[in-house]
Structure formats: C-alpha cells, structure tokens
Protein backbone atom coordinates (compact mmCIF):
# COMPACT_ATOMS: atom_id res chain seq x y z
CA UNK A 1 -13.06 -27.25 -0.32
CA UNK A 2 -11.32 -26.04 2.97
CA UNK A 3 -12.03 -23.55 5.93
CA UNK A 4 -10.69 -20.62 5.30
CA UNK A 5 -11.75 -16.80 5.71
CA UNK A 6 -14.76 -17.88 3.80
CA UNK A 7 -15.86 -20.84 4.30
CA UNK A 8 -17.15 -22.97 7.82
CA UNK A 9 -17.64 -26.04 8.61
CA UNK A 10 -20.55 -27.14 11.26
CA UNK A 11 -21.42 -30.76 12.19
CA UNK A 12 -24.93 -29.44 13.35
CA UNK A 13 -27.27 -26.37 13.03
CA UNK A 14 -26.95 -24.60 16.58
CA UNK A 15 -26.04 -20.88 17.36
CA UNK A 16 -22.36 -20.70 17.26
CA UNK A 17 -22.95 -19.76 13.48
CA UNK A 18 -24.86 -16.25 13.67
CA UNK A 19 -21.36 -15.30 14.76
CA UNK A 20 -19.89 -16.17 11.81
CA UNK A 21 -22.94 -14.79 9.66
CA UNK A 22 -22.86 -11.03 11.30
CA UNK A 23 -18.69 -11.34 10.30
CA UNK A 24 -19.48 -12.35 6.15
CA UNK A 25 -22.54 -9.93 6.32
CA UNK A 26 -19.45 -7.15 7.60
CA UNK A 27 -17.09 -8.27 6.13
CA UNK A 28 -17.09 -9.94 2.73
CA UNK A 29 -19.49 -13.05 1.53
CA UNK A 30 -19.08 -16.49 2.67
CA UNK A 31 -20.53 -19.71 3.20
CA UNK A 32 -21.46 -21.53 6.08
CA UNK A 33 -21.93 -25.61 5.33
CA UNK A 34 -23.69 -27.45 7.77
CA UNK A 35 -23.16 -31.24 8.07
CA UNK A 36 -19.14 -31.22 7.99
CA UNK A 37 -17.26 -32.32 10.77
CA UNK A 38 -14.47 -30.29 11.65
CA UNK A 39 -11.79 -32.73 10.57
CA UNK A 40 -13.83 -32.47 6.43
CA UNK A 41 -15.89 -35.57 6.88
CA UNK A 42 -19.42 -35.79 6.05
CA UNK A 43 -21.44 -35.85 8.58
CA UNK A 44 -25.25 -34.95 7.22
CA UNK A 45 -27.56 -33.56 8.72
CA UNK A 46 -31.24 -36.01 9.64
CA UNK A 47 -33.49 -33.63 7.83
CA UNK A 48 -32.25 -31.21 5.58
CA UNK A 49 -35.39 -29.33 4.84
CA UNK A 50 -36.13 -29.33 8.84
CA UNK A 51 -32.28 -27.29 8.62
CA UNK A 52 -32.87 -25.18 6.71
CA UNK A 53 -36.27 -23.74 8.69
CA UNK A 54 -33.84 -23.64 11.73
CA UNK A 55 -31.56 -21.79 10.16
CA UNK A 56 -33.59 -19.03 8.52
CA UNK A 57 -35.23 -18.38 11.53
CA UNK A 58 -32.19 -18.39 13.71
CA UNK A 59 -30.97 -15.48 11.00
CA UNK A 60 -34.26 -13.74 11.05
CA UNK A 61 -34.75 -13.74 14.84
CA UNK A 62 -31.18 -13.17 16.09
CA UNK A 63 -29.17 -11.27 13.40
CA UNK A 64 -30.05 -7.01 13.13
CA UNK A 65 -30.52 -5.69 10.45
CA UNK A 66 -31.53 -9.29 8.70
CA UNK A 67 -28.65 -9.81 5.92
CA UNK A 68 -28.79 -11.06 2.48
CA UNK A 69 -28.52 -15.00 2.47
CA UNK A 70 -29.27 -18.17 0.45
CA UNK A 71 -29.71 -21.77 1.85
CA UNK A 72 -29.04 -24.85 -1.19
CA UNK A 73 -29.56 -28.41 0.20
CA UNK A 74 -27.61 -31.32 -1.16
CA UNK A 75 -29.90 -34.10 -0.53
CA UNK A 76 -27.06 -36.86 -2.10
CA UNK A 77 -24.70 -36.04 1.26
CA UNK A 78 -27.35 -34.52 3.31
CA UNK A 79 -25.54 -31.21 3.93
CA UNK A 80 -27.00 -27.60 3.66
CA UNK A 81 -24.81 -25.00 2.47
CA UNK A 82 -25.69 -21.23 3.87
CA UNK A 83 -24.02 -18.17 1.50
CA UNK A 84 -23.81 -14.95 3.04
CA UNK A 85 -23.69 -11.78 1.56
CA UNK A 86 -21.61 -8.79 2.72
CA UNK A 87 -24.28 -5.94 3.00
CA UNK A 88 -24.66 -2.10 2.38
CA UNK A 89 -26.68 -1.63 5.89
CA UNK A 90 -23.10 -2.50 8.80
CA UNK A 91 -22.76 -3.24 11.38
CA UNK A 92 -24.43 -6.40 11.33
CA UNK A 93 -24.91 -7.40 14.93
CA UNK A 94 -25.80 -10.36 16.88
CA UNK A 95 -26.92 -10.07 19.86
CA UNK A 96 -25.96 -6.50 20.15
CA UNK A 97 -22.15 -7.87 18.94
CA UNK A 98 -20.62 -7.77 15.75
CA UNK A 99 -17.87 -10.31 14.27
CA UNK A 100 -15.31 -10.24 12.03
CA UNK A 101 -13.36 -13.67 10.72
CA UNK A 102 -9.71 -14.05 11.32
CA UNK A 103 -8.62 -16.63 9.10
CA UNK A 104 -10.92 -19.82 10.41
CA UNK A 105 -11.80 -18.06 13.18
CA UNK A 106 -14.81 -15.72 14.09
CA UNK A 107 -13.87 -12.87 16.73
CA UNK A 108 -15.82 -9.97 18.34
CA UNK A 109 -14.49 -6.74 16.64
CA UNK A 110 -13.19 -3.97 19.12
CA UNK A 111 -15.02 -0.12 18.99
CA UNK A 112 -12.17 1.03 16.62
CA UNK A 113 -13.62 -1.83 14.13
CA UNK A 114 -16.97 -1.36 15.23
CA UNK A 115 -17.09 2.71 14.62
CA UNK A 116 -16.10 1.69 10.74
CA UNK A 117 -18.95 -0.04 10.22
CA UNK A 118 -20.79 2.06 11.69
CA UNK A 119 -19.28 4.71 9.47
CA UNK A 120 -19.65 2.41 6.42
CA UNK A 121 -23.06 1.72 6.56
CA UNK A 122 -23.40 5.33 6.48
CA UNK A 123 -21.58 5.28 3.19
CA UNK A 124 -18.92 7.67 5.18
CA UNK A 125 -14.91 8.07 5.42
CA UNK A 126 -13.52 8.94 8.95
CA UNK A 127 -12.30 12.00 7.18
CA UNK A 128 -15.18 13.19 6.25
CA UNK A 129 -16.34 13.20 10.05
CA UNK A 130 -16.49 16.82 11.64
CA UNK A 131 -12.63 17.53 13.42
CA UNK A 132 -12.54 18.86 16.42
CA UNK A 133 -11.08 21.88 15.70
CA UNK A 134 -12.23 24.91 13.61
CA UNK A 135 -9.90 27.62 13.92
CA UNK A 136 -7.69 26.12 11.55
CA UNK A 137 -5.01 27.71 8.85
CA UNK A 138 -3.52 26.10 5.61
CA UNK A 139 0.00 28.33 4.70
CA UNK A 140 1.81 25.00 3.53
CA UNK A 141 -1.26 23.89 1.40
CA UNK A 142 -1.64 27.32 0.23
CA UNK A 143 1.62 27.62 -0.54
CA UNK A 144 2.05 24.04 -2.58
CA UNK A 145 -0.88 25.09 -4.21
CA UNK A 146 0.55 28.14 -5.89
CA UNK A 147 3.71 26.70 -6.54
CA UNK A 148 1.71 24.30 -8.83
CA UNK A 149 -0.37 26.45 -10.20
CA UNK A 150 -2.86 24.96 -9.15
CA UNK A 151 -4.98 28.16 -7.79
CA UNK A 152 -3.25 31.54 -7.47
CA UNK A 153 -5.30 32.02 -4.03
CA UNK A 154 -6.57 29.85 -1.02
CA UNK A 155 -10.53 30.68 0.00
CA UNK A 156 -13.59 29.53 0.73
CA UNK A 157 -14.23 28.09 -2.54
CA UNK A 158 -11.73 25.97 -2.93
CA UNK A 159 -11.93 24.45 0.33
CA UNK A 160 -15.42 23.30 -0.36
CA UNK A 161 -13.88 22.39 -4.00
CA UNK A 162 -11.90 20.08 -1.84
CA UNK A 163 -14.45 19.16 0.08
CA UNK A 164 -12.37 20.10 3.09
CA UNK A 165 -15.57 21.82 4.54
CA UNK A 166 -18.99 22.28 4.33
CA UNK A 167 -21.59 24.84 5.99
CA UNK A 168 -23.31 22.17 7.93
CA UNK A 169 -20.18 20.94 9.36
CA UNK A 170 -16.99 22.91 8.89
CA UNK A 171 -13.91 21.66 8.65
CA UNK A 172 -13.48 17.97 8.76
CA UNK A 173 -10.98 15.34 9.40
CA UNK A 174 -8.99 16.02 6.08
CA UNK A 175 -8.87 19.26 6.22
CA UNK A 176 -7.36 18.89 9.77
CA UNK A 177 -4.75 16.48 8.24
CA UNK A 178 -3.95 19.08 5.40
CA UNK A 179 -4.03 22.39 7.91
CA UNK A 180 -1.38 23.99 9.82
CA UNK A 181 -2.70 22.83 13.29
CA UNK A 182 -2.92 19.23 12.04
CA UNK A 183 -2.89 17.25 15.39
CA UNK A 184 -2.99 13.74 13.80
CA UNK A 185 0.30 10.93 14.55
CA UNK A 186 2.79 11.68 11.97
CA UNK A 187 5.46 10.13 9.90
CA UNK A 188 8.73 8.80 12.29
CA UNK A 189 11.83 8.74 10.42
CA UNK A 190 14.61 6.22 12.10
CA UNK A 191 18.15 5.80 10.19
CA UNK A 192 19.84 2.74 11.60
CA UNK A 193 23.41 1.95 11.22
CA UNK A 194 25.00 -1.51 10.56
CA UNK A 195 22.58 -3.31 12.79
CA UNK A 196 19.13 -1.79 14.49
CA UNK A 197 20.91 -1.10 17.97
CA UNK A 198 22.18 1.64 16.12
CA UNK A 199 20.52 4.61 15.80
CA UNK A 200 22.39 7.18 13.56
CA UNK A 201 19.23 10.06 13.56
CA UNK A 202 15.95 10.13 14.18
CA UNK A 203 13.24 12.77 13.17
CA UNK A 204 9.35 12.54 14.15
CA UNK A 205 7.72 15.29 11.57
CA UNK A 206 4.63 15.64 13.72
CA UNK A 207 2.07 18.88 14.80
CA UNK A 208 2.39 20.13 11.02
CA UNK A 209 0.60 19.75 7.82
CA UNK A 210 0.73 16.20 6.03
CA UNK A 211 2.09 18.20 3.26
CA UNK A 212 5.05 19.31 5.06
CA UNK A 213 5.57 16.07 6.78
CA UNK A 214 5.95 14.55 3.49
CA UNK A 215 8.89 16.63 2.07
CA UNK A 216 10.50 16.24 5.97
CA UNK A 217 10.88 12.59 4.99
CA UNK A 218 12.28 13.34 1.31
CA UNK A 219 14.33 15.58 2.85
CA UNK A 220 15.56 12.89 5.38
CA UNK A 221 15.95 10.75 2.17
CA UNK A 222 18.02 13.03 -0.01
CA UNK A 223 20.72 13.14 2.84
CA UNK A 224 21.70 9.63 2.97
CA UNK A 225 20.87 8.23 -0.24
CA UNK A 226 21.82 10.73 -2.68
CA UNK A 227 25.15 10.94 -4.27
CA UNK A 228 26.39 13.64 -6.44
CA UNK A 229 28.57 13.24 -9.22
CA UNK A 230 30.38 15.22 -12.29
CA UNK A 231 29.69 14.41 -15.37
CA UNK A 232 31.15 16.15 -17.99
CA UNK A 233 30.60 20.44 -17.21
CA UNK A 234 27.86 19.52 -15.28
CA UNK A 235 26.76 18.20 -11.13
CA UNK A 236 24.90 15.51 -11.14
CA UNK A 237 22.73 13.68 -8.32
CA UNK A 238 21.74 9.98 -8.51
CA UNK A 239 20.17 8.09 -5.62
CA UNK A 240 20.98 4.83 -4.50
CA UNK A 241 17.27 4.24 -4.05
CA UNK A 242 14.89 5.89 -6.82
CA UNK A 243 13.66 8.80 -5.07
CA UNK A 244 10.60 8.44 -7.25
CA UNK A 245 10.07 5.25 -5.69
CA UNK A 246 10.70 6.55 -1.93
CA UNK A 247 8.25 9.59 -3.04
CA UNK A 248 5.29 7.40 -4.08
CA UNK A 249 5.44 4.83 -1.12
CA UNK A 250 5.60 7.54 1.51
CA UNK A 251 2.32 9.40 -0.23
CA UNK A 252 0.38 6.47 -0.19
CA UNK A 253 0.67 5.56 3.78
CA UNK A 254 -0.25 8.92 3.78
CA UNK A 255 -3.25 8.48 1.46
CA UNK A 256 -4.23 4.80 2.35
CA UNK A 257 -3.36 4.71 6.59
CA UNK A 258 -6.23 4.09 8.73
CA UNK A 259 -6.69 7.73 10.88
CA UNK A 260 -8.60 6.75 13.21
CA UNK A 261 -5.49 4.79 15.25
CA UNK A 262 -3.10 6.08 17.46
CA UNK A 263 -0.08 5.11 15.10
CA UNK A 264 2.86 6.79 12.76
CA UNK A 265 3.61 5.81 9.72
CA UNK A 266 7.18 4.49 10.21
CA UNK A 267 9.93 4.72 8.04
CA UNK A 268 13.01 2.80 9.02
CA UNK A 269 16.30 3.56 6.76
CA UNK A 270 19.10 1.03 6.72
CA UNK A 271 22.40 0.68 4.46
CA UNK A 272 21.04 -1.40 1.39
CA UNK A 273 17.06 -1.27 2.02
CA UNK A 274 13.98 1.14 3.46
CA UNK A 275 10.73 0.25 4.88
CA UNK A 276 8.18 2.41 5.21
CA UNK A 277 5.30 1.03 7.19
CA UNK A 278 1.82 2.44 7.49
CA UNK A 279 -1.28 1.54 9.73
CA UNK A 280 -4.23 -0.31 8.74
CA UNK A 281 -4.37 -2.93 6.48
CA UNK A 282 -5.98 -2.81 3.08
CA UNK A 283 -9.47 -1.03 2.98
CA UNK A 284 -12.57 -3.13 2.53
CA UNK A 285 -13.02 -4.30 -0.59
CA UNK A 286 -9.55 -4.64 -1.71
CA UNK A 287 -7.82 -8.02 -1.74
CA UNK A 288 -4.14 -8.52 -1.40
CA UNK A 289 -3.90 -10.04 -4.48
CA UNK A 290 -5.49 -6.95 -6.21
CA UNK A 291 -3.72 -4.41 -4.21
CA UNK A 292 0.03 -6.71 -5.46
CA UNK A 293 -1.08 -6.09 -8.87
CA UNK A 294 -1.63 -2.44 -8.31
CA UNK A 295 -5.41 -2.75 -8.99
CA UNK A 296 -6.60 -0.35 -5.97
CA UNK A 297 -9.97 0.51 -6.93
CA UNK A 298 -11.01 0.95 -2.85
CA UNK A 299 -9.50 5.00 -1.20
CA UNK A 300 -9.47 4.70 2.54
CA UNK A 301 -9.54 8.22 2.06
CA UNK A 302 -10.67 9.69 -1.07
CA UNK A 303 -10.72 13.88 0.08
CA UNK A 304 -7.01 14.01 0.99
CA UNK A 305 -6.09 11.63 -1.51
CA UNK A 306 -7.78 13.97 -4.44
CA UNK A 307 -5.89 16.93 -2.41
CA UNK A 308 -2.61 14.76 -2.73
CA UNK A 309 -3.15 14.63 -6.53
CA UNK A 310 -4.13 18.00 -7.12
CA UNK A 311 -1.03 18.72 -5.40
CA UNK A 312 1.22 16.25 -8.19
CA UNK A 313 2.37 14.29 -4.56
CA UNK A 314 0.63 11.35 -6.15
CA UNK A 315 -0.21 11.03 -9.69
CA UNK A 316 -2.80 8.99 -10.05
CA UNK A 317 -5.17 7.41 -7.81
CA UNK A 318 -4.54 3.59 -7.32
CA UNK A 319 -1.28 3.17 -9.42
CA UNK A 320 1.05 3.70 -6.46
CA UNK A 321 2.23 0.29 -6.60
CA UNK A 322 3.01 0.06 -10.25
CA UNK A 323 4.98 3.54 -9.92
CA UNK A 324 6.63 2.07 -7.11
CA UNK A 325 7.80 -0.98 -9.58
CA UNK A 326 8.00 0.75 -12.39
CA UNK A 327 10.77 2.90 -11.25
CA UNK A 328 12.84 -0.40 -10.21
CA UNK A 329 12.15 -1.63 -14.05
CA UNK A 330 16.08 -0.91 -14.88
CA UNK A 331 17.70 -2.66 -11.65
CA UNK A 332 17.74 -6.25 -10.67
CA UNK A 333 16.57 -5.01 -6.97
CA UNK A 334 13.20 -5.04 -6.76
CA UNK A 335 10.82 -3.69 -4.03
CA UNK A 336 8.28 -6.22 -1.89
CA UNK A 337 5.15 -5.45 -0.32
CA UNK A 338 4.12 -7.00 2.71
CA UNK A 339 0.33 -7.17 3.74
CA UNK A 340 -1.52 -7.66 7.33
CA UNK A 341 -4.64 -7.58 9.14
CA UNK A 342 -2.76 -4.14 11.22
CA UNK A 343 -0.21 -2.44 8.40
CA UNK A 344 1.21 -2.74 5.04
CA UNK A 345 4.57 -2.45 4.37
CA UNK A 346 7.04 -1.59 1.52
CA UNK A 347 10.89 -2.38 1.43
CA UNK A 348 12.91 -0.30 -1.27
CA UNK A 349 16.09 -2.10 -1.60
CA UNK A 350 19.25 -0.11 -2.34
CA UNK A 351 20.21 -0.56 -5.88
CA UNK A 352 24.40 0.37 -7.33
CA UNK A 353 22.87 3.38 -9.11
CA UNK A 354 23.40 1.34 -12.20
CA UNK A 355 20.58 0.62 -14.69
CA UNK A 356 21.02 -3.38 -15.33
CA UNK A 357 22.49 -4.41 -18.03
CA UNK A 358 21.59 -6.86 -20.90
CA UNK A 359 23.40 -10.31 -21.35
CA UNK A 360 25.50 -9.33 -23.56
CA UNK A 361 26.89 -6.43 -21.88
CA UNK A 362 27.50 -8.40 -18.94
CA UNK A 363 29.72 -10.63 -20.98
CA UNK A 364 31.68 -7.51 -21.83
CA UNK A 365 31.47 -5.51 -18.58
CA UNK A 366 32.74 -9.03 -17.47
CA UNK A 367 35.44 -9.11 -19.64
CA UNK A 368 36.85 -5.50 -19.14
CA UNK A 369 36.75 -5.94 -15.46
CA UNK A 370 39.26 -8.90 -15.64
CA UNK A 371 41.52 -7.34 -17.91
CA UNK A 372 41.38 -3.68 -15.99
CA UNK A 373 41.06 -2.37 -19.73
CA UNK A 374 40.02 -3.20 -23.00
CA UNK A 375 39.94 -1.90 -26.75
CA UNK A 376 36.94 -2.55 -28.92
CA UNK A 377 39.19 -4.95 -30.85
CA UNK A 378 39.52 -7.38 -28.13
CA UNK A 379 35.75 -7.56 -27.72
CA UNK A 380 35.55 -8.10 -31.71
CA UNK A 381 37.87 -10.74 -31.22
CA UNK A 382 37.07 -12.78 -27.74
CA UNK A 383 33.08 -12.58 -28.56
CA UNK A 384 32.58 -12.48 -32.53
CA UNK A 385 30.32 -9.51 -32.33
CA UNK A 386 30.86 -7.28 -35.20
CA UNK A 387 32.85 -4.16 -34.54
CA UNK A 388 29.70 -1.68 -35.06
CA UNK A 389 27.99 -4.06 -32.21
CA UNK A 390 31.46 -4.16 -30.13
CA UNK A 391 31.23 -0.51 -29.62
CA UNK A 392 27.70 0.02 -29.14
CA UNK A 393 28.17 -2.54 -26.18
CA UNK A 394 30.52 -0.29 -24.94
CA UNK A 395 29.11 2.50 -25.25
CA UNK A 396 26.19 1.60 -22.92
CA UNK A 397 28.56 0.42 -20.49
CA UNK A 398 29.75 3.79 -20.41
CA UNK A 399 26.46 5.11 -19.90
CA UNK A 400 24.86 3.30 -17.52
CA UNK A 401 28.86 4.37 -15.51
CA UNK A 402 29.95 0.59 -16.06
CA UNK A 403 33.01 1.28 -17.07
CA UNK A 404 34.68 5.03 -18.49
CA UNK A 405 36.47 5.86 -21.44
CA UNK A 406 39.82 7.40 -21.68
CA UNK A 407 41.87 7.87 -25.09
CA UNK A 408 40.62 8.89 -29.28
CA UNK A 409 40.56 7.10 -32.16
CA UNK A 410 42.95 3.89 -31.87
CA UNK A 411 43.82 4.70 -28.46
CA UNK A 412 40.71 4.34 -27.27
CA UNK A 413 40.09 2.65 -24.16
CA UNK A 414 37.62 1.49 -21.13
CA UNK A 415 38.03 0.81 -18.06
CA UNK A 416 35.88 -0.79 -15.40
C-alpha cells in the first residue's frame, strides 16, 4: 500500500491529520494510518489503544459536523489505521476550514469549492439556485421545442415541467442558461491553420440561449469539415469528422461544465483533429475510470441536461462517451479523452471519410492501387479467393469510395 488520494501516512498521532479527515469526509473515503514513516517504514506507535483515544477525540472536538469514521489497531506492527467516510452533511470543516486532497497532498479549498459543498450538503445543483434575473424570454427554446414536437406551446406549465421555475423562487440558474437573456460564458470557437499562430476565424457564441450556442458551433463545424459529393443523381455531404461525434461532445460540456466559473467551453479546430474543452472536472462521485468507460451515473446538472434530451441534443443521459466512440467504430482514428482536476477534454481526430476496411480488402485496395486498375480476374488469380468473393471485395471497396468502377460485363474495371 502507497499514498495516494486515499491513503496517508503519519509517523505519530498529532493534528496535521484533521486536515486530511475534513478532505475524505468532502471528498470521497480514505484512510489515514498512523505509525508509517513517510518513506513506508514501520514505525508503531507506543500504545495503540492510548491512539486511538487521541484520535477520536481530536475528530470529535475539532472536526464540525463530526464525520463517519472507524479506527482498527494492528497490534502485530503497532499501527492504527483511521477510515474515513465521505458524508451527506459538507462541508466538513476544521477549524472553520475545509480541505480537499490533491494527489498526496491535503489543501484548503477556495470559496468556489467551498460554495459546492455547501450546495451539496444541501442536496442542491448550482442550477437550481435562484438567477438573478426574472424578466426572462425563451423564443429559441420555444421554438426547438415545436420543431420537435415536443409541446405545440411554451407556458407556465411546462416550465415548472422543466423545473425551470418554481413559485417560491422563479426562474433559476437553468432556466437562465436555456432563456434568451442567458448571461452565462459561452462556447469560443477558434479555427487554426497549419500551426496555432494562425488564426483562420474565430466566433464567441455568447449573450444567447445555450440552445442556440450549440447549433453556432455545428454551424462553425459544417463549414470546414464537410465535403459534398455526387453520387450517382444525387448531392451528397460526408464529414471528415462524424458530425455525430462533434454534436455529442459539444452537448455534454454543455450539460456536464461547472457554471459557477468564469470560463467558455473552448473548441479549438485544426486540419486533422478538434478539441473541445469544457470547465470543471468530473462531478463528485464519478471516477475517471468510470466516466472512460462511459458509465456517468453523476449530472453536474440534471435540469438542463433533461431539457437537452427533451430537446433530442443529447440522447441519453450518461452515454455521451460511448456515442462519441461509437460513431468512430468504422475508422481506425479514434477519439481520446483527457481528464483534470480543472477541465475535461475531447480530441476528434479527422478521419479520410472512409469506413476502414477489413484485411482482406486492404490486400485488394492494395493491389489495385499499384496497378492503377484491376479486373476481378486478377484478384481471382494473385489472391485465390473465389470469383463470387473477388467481387464482393470489390464491391465494398467501391462503397466505402476506395476505389470506382468504370466499364460492364468483361470490361469491367476499378480504379483506386
């Protein structure tokens, strides 16, 4: 066993550790094990059961409100091991402080932090808080809410449906966020040229509804990484990034960014990749590890992200991520998430357009390309795959715009 996030080391009982307890009573369980140096040796401790008083009353005296905890003596190395439990009743302060760990470390959190727990152990969202305006209007929500079907007209009800207001409050945060008047940092869109000292446009979608914002930065999107192509009687689009993929990851920094900052969510496009960065890093609750597997069980903001799904912007709560992969399931690119303390962020790498293709069409695309052109008959004959397989191979190729076909019959051709 190692420090780490959870788990301290202290030679001897004195009052360095409340710190630590008021940050695992915050901030997720953890152990405190008294009698280890801070190099990992084994120290003990003279009297164990002496410790142990000492250290329940240290708790009891100096930590408000008193948090869940256990003490388990090992009387073999002499070394007490204190488990604290993360508690419904934040902030958990000593003296008049709370903590918070950051990595091995125990810091003081700072009043953004410090408001959040307070707002937690109320069982409350910062959107749920009363905004500060009430004279507010909602003609994009209104109007993405017809278009959807999802009501035919915008009142009173339905806000409260919402829960975008309430008689004892009015309006809150969300509904601020949703609303016409919506004074909260928006979404800055940045499209860099061959290197980042080169700024080809810029947009900040800012002073509007989230909703709006939102289709601002798909709009952004559909002008540089959209192509359109004819296929037959028909236009075409494709996108050299799957605009699903764009779509998802820009809803959930909406739905998951921490409000209560000063910050945009970012959005920086380059030639082969995108990153889209929000503030905040994962809510409480989550771990990285959960939120990589798509497992998001924990809304930062549960009101506007049930608005967000009535409105088919997301589709389901917590499956972001997998939607996100999902849509990349056909390319070799693949998108990465990146996790701090301050932001998450997701890179969408610029695929050719082209689904991937199976091993043995690669042998073939392979081939074709060398040659320029090819007949099914040289397939048949430089791979041994039957002549039925041979043009099924092809065919795909075709498809996924590998290679095209010119010629009938036994003038058939492809071309890559």
């Amino acid at each position: 066993m190692k420090e780490c996030r959870t788990v301290e080391w202290k030679e001897s009982v004195s009052n360095s550790f409340l710190k630590t307890v008021s940050a695992f009573a915050n901030y997720g369980s953890g152990s405190v094990v008294f009698g280890i140096a801070d190099d990992g040796s084994v120290k003990g401790l003279a009297d164990t059961r002496a410790a142990c008083l000492d250290i329940e009353n240290k708790i009891n005296d100096s930590v408000d409100p008193t948090p869940f905890f256990s003490l388990t003596e090992n009387t073999r190395k002499k070394t007490v091991t204190l488990a604290v439990e993360e508690g419904p009743n934040k902030p958990y302060l000593y003296r008049g402080k709370a903590y918070r760990r950051s990595d091995t470390a125990t810091v003081e959190v700072d009043n953004v932090e410090l408001r959040r727990l307070v707002l937690a152990g109320q069982n409350m969202h910062f959107e749920e808080l009363p905004c500060h305006k009430q004279d507010l209007t909602f003609r994009a929500l209104e109007e993405k809410l017809e278009a959807e079907h999802v009501v035919k007209a915008l009142n009173g009800d339905v806000l409260r449906t919402f829960n975008l207001f309430n008689f004892e409050v009015g309006f809150n945060n969300a509904a601020l966020i949703v609303s016409d008047q919506n004074t909260f940092p928006g979404i800055d869109v940045a499209r860099f040229g061959e290197s980042i000292n080169i700024i080809a446009d810029r947009a900040t979608f800012e002073g509007t509804s989230i909703i709006e914002q939102i289709d601002g930065a798909c709009t952004m999107f559909e002008r540089y990484y959209s192509v359109e192509t004819i296929e037959g009687a028909r236009r075409a689009t494709h996108y050299s990034i799957p605009y699903e993929a764009f779509r998802e990851a820009v809803a959930n920094a909406v739905a998951h960014r921490t409000w209560d900052v000063n910050a945009r969510i970012r959005i920086a496009m380059h030639p082969d990749h995108i990153e889209i960065s929000s503030p905040g890093g994962l809510p409480a609750g989550l771990g990285r590890d959960e939120y990589l597997r798509g497992f998001i069980s924990q809304l930062r903001n549960p009101i506007l992200a049930n608005v967000l799904f009535r409105l088919n912007i997301i589709e389901m709560f917590g499956t972001g991520i997998v939607r996100i992969r999902s849509s990349y399931a056909e390319y070799e690119q693949k998108p990465e998430f990146d996790v701090s303390e301050n932001a998450v962020r997701v890179t969408l790498p610029v695929t050719d357009a082209r689904p991937a293709l199976t091993s043995d069409e690669e042998l073939v695309y392979r081939f074709v390309k060398e040659e320029g052109s090819a007949a099914s008959g040289q397939i048949v004959a430089n791979f041994g795959f039957g002549k039925d397989k041979a043009v099924k191979l092809l065919r795909s190729l075709v498809e996924k715009r590998y290679v095209e076909k010119t010629g009938t019959g036994r003038g058939t051709k492809y071309h890559a």
